[in-house]
PDB file of N, CA and C in Angstrom:
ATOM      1  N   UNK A   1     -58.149 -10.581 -58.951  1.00  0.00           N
ATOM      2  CA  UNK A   1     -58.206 -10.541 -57.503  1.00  0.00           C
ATOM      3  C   UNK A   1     -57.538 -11.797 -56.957  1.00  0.00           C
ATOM      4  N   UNK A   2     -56.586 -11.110 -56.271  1.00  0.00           N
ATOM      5  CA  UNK A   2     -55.782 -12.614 -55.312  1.00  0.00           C
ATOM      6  C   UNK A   2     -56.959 -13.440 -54.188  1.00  0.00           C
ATOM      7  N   UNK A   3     -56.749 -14.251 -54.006  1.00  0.00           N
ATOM      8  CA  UNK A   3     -57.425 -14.983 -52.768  1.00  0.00           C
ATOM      9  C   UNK A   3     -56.231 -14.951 -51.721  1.00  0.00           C
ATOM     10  N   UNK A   4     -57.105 -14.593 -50.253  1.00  0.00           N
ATOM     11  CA  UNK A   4     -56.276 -14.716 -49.223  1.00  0.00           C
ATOM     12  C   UNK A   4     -55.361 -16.264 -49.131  1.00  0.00           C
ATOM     13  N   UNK A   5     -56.360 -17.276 -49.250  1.00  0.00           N
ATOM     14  CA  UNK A   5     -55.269 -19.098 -49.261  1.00  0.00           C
ATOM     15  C   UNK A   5     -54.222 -18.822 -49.928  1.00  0.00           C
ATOM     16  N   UNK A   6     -54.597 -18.286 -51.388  1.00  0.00           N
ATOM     17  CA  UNK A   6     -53.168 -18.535 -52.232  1.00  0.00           C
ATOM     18  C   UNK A   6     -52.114 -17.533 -52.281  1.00  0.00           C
ATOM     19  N   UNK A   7     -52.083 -16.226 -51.102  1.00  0.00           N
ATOM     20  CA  UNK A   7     -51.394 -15.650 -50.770  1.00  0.00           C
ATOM     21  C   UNK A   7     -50.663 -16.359 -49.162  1.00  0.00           C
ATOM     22  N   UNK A   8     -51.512 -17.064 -48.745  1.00  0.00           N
ATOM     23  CA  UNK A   8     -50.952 -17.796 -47.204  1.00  0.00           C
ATOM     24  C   UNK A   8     -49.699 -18.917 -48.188  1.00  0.00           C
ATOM     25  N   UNK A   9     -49.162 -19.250 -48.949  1.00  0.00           N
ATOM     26  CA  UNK A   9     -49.435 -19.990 -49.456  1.00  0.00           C
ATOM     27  C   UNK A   9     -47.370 -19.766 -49.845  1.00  0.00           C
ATOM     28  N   UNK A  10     -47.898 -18.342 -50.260  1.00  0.00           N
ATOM     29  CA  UNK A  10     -46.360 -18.001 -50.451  1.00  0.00           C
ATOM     30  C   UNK A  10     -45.313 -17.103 -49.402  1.00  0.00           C
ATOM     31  N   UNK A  11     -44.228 -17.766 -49.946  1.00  0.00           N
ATOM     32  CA  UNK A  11     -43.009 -17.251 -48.928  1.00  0.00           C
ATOM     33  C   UNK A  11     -42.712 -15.712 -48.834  1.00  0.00           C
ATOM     34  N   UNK A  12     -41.943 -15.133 -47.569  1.00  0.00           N
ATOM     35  CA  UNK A  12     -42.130 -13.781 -47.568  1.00  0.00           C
ATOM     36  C   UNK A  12     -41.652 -12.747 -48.604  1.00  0.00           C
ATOM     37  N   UNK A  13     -40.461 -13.697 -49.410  1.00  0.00           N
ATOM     38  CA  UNK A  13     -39.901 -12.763 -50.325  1.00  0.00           C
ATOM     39  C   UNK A  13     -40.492 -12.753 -51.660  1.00  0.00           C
ATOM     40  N   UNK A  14     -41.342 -13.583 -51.554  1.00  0.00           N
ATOM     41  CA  UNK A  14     -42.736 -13.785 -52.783  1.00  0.00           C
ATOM     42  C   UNK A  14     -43.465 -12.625 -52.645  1.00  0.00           C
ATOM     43  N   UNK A  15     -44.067 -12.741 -51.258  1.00  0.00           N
ATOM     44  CA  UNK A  15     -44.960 -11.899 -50.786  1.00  0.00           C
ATOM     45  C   UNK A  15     -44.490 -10.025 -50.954  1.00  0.00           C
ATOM     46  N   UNK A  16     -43.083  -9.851 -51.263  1.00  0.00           N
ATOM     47  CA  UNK A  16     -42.464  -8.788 -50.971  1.00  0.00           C
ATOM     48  C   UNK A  16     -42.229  -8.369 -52.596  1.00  0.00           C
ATOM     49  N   UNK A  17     -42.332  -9.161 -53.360  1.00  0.00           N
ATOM     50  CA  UNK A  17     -42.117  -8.977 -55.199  1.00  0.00           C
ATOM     51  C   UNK A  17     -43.573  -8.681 -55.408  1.00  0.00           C
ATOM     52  N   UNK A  18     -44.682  -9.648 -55.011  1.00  0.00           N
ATOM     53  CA  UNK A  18     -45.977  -8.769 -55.392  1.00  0.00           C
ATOM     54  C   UNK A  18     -46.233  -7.541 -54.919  1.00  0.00           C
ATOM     55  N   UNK A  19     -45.641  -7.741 -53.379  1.00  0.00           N
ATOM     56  CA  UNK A  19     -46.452  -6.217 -52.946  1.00  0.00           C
ATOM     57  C   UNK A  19     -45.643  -5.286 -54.022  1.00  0.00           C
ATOM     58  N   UNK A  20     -44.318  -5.519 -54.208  1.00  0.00           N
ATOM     59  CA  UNK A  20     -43.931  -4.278 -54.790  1.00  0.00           C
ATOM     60  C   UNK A  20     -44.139  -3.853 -56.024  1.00  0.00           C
ATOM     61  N   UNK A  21     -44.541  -5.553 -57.215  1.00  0.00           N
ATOM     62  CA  UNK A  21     -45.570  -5.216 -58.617  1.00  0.00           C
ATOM     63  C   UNK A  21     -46.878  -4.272 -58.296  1.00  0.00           C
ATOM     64  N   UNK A  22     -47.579  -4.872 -57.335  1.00  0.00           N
ATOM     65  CA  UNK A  22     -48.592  -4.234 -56.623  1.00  0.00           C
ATOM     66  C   UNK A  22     -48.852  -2.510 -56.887  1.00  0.00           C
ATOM     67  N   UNK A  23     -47.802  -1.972 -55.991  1.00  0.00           N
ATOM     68  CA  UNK A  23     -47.706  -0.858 -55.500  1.00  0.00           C
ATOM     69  C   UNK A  23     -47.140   0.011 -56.843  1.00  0.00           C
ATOM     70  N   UNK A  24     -46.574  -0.638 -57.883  1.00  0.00           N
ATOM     71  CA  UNK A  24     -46.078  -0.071 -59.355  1.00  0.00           C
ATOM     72  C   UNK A  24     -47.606  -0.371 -60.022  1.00  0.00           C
ATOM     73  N   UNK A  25     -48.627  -0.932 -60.070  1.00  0.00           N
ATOM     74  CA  UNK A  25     -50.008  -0.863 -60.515  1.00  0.00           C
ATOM     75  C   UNK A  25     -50.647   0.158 -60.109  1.00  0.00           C
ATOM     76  N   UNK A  26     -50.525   0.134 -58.807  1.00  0.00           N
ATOM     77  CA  UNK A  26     -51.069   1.098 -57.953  1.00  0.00           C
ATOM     78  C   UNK A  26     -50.966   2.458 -58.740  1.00  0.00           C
ATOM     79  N   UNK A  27     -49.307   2.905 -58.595  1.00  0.00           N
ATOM     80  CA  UNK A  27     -49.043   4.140 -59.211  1.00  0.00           C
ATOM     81  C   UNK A  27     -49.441   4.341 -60.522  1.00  0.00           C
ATOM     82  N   UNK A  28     -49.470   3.454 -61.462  1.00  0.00           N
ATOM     83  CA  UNK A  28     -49.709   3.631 -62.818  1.00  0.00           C
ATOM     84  C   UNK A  28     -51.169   3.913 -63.071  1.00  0.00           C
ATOM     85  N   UNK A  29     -51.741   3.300 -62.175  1.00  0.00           N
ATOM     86  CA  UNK A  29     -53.519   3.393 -62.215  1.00  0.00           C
ATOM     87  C   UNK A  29     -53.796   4.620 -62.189  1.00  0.00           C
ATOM     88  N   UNK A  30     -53.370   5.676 -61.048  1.00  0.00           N
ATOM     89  CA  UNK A  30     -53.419   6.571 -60.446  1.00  0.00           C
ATOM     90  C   UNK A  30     -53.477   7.299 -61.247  1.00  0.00           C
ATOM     91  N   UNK A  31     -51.844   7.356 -61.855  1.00  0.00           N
ATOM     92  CA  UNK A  31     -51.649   8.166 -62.909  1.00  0.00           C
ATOM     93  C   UNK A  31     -52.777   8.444 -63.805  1.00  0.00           C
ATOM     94  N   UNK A  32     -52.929   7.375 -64.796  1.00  0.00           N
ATOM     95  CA  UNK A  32     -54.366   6.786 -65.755  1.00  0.00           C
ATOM     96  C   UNK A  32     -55.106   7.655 -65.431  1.00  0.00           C
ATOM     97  N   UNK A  33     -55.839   7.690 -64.115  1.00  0.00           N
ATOM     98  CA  UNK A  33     -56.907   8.350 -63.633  1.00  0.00           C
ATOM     99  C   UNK A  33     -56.814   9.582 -63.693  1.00  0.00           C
ATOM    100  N   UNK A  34     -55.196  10.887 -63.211  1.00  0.00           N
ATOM    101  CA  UNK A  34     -55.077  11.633 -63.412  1.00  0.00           C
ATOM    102  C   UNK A  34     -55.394  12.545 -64.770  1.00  0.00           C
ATOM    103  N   UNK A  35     -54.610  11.342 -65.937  1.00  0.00           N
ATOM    104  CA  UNK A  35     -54.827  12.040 -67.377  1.00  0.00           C
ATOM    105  C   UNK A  35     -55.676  11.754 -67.827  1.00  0.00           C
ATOM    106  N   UNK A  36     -57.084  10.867 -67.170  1.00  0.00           N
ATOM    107  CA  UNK A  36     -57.489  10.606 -68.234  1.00  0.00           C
ATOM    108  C   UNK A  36     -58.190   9.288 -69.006  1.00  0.00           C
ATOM    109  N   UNK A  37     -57.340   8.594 -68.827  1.00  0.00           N
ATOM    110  CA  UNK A  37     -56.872   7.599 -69.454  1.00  0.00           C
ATOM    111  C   UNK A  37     -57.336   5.993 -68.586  1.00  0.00           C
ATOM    112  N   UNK A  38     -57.831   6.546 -67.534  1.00  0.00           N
ATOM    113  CA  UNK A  38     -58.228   4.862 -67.377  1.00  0.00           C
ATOM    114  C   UNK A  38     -59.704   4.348 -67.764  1.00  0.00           C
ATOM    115  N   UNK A  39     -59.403   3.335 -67.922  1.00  0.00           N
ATOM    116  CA  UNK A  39     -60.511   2.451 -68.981  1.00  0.00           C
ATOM    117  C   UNK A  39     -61.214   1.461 -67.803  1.00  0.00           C
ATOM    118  N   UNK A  40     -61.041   0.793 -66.614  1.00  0.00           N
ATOM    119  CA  UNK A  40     -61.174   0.071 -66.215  1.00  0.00           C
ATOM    120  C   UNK A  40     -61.312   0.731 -64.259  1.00  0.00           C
ATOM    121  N   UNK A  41     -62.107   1.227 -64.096  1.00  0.00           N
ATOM    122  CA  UNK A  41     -61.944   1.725 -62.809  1.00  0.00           C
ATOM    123  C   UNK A  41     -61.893   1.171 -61.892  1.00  0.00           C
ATOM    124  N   UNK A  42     -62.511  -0.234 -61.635  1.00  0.00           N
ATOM    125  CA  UNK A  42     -62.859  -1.146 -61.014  1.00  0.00           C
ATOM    126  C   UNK A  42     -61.171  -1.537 -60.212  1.00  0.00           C
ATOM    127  N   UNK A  43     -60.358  -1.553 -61.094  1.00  0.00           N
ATOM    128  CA  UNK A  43     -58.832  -2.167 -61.208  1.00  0.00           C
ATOM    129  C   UNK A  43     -58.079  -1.441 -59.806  1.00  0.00           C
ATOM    130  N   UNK A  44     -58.126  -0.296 -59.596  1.00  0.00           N
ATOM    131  CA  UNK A  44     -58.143   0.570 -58.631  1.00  0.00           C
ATOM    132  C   UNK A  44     -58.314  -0.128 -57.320  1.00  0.00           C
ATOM    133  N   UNK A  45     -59.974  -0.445 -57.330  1.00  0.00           N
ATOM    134  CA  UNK A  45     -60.168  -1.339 -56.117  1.00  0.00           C
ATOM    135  C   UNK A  45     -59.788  -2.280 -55.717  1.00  0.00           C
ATOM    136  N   UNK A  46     -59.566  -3.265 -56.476  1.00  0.00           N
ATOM    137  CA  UNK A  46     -58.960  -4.696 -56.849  1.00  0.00           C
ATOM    138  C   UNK A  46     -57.437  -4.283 -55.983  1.00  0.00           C
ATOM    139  N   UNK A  47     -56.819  -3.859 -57.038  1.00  0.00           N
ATOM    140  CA  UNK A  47     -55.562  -3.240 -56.214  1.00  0.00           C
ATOM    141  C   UNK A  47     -55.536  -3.471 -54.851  1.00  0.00           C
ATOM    142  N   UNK A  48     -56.184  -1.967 -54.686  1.00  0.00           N
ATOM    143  CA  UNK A  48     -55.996  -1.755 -53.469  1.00  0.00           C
ATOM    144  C   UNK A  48     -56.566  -2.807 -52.507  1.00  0.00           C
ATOM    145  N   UNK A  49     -57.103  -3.187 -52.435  1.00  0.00           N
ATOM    146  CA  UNK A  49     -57.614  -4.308 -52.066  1.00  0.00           C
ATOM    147  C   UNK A  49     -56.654  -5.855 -51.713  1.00  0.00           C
ATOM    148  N   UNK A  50     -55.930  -6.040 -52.839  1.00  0.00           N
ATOM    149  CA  UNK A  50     -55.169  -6.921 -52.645  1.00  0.00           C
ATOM    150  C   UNK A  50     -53.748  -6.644 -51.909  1.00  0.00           C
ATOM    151  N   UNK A  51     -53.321  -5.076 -51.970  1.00  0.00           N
ATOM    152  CA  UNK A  51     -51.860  -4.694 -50.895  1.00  0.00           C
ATOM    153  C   UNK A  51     -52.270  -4.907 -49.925  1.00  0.00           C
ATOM    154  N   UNK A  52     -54.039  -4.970 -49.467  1.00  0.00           N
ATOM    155  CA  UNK A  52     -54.452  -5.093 -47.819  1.00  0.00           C
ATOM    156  C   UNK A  52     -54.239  -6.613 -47.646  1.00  0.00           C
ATOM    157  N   UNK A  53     -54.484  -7.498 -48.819  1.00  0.00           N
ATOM    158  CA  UNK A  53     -54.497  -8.817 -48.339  1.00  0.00           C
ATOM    159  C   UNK A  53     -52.727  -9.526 -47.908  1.00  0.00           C
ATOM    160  N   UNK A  54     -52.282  -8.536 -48.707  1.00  0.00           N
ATOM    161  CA  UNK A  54     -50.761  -9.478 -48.632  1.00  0.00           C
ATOM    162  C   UNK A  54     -50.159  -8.527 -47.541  1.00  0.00           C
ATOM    163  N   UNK A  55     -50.431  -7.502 -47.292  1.00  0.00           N
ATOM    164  CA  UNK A  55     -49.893  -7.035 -45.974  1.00  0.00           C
ATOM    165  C   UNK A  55     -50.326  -7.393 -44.930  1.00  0.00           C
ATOM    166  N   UNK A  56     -51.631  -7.703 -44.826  1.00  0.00           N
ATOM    167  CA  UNK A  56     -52.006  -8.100 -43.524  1.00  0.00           C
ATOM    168  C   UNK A  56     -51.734  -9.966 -43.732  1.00  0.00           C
ATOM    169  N   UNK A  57     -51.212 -10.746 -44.648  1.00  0.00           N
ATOM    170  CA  UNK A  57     -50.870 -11.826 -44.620  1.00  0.00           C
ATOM    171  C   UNK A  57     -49.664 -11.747 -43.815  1.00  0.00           C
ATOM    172  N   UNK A  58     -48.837 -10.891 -44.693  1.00  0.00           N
ATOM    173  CA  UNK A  58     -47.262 -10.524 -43.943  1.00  0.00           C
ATOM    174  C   UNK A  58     -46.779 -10.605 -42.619  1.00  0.00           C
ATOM    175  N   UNK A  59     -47.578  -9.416 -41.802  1.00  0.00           N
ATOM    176  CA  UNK A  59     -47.866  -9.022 -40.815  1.00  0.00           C
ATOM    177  C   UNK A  59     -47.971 -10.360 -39.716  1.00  0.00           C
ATOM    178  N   UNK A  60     -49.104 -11.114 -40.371  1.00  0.00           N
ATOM    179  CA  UNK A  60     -49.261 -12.434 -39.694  1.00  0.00           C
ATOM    180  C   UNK A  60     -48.189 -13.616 -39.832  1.00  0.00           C
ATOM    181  N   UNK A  61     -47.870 -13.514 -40.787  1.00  0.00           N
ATOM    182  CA  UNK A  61     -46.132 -14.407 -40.772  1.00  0.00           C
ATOM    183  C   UNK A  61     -45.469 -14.093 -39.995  1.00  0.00           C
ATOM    184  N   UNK A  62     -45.037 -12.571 -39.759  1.00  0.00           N
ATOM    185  CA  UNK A  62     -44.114 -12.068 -38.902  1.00  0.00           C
ATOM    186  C   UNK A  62     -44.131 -12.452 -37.748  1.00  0.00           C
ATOM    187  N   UNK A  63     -45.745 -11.864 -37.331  1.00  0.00           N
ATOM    188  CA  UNK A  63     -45.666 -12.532 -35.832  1.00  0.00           C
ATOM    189  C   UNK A  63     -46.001 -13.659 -35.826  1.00  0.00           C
ATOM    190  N   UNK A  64     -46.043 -14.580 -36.406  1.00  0.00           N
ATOM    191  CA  UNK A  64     -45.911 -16.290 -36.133  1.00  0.00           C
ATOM    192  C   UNK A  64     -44.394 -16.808 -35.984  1.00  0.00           C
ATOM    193  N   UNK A  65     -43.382 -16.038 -36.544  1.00  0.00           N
ATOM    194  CA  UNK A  65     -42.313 -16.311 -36.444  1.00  0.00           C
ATOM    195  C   UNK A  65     -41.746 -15.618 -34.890  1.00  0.00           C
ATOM    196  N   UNK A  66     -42.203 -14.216 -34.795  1.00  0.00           N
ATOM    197  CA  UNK A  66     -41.499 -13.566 -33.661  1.00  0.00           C
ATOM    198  C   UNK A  66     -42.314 -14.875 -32.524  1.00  0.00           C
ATOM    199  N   UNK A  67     -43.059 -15.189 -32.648  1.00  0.00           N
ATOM    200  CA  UNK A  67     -43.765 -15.808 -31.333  1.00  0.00           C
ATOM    201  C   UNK A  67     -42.998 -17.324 -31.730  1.00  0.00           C
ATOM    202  N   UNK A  68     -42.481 -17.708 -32.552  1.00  0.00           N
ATOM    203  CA  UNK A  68     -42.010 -18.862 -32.604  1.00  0.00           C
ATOM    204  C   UNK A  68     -40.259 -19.152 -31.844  1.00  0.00           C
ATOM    205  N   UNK A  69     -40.033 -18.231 -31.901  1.00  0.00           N
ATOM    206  CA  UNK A  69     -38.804 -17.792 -31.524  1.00  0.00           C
ATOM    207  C   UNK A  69     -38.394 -17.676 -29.768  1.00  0.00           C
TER     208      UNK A  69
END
């Protein structure tokens, strides 16, 4: 599980390589679950959980910049 600080922490195109490892966990989990095969259910939540933290980090960069502007 990420912590929100140490996601404030990194730059947007940081922020844009996890979400997108992220979202390839995401799918693979899924999958898992489909066949079968996942061992760890918990991981799911975690996940999902953490695309909410770095998107809604994102989100808040953005508009700190649009308002900086």
């Amino acid at each position: 599980m990420t912590k929100a600080s140490d996601i404030r922490t990194k730059t947007a195109d940081e922020l844009a390589d996890e979400l997108l490892a992220l979202k390839k966990e995401q799918f693979n989990l899924r999958f898992q679950r489909a066949t079968g095969q996942l061992e760890n259910t918990a991981r799911v939540r975690q996940v999902r959980r953490d695309i909410a933290r770095i998107k809604t980090v994102a989100a808040q960069k953005a508009a700190s910049a649009a308002k900086a502007k």
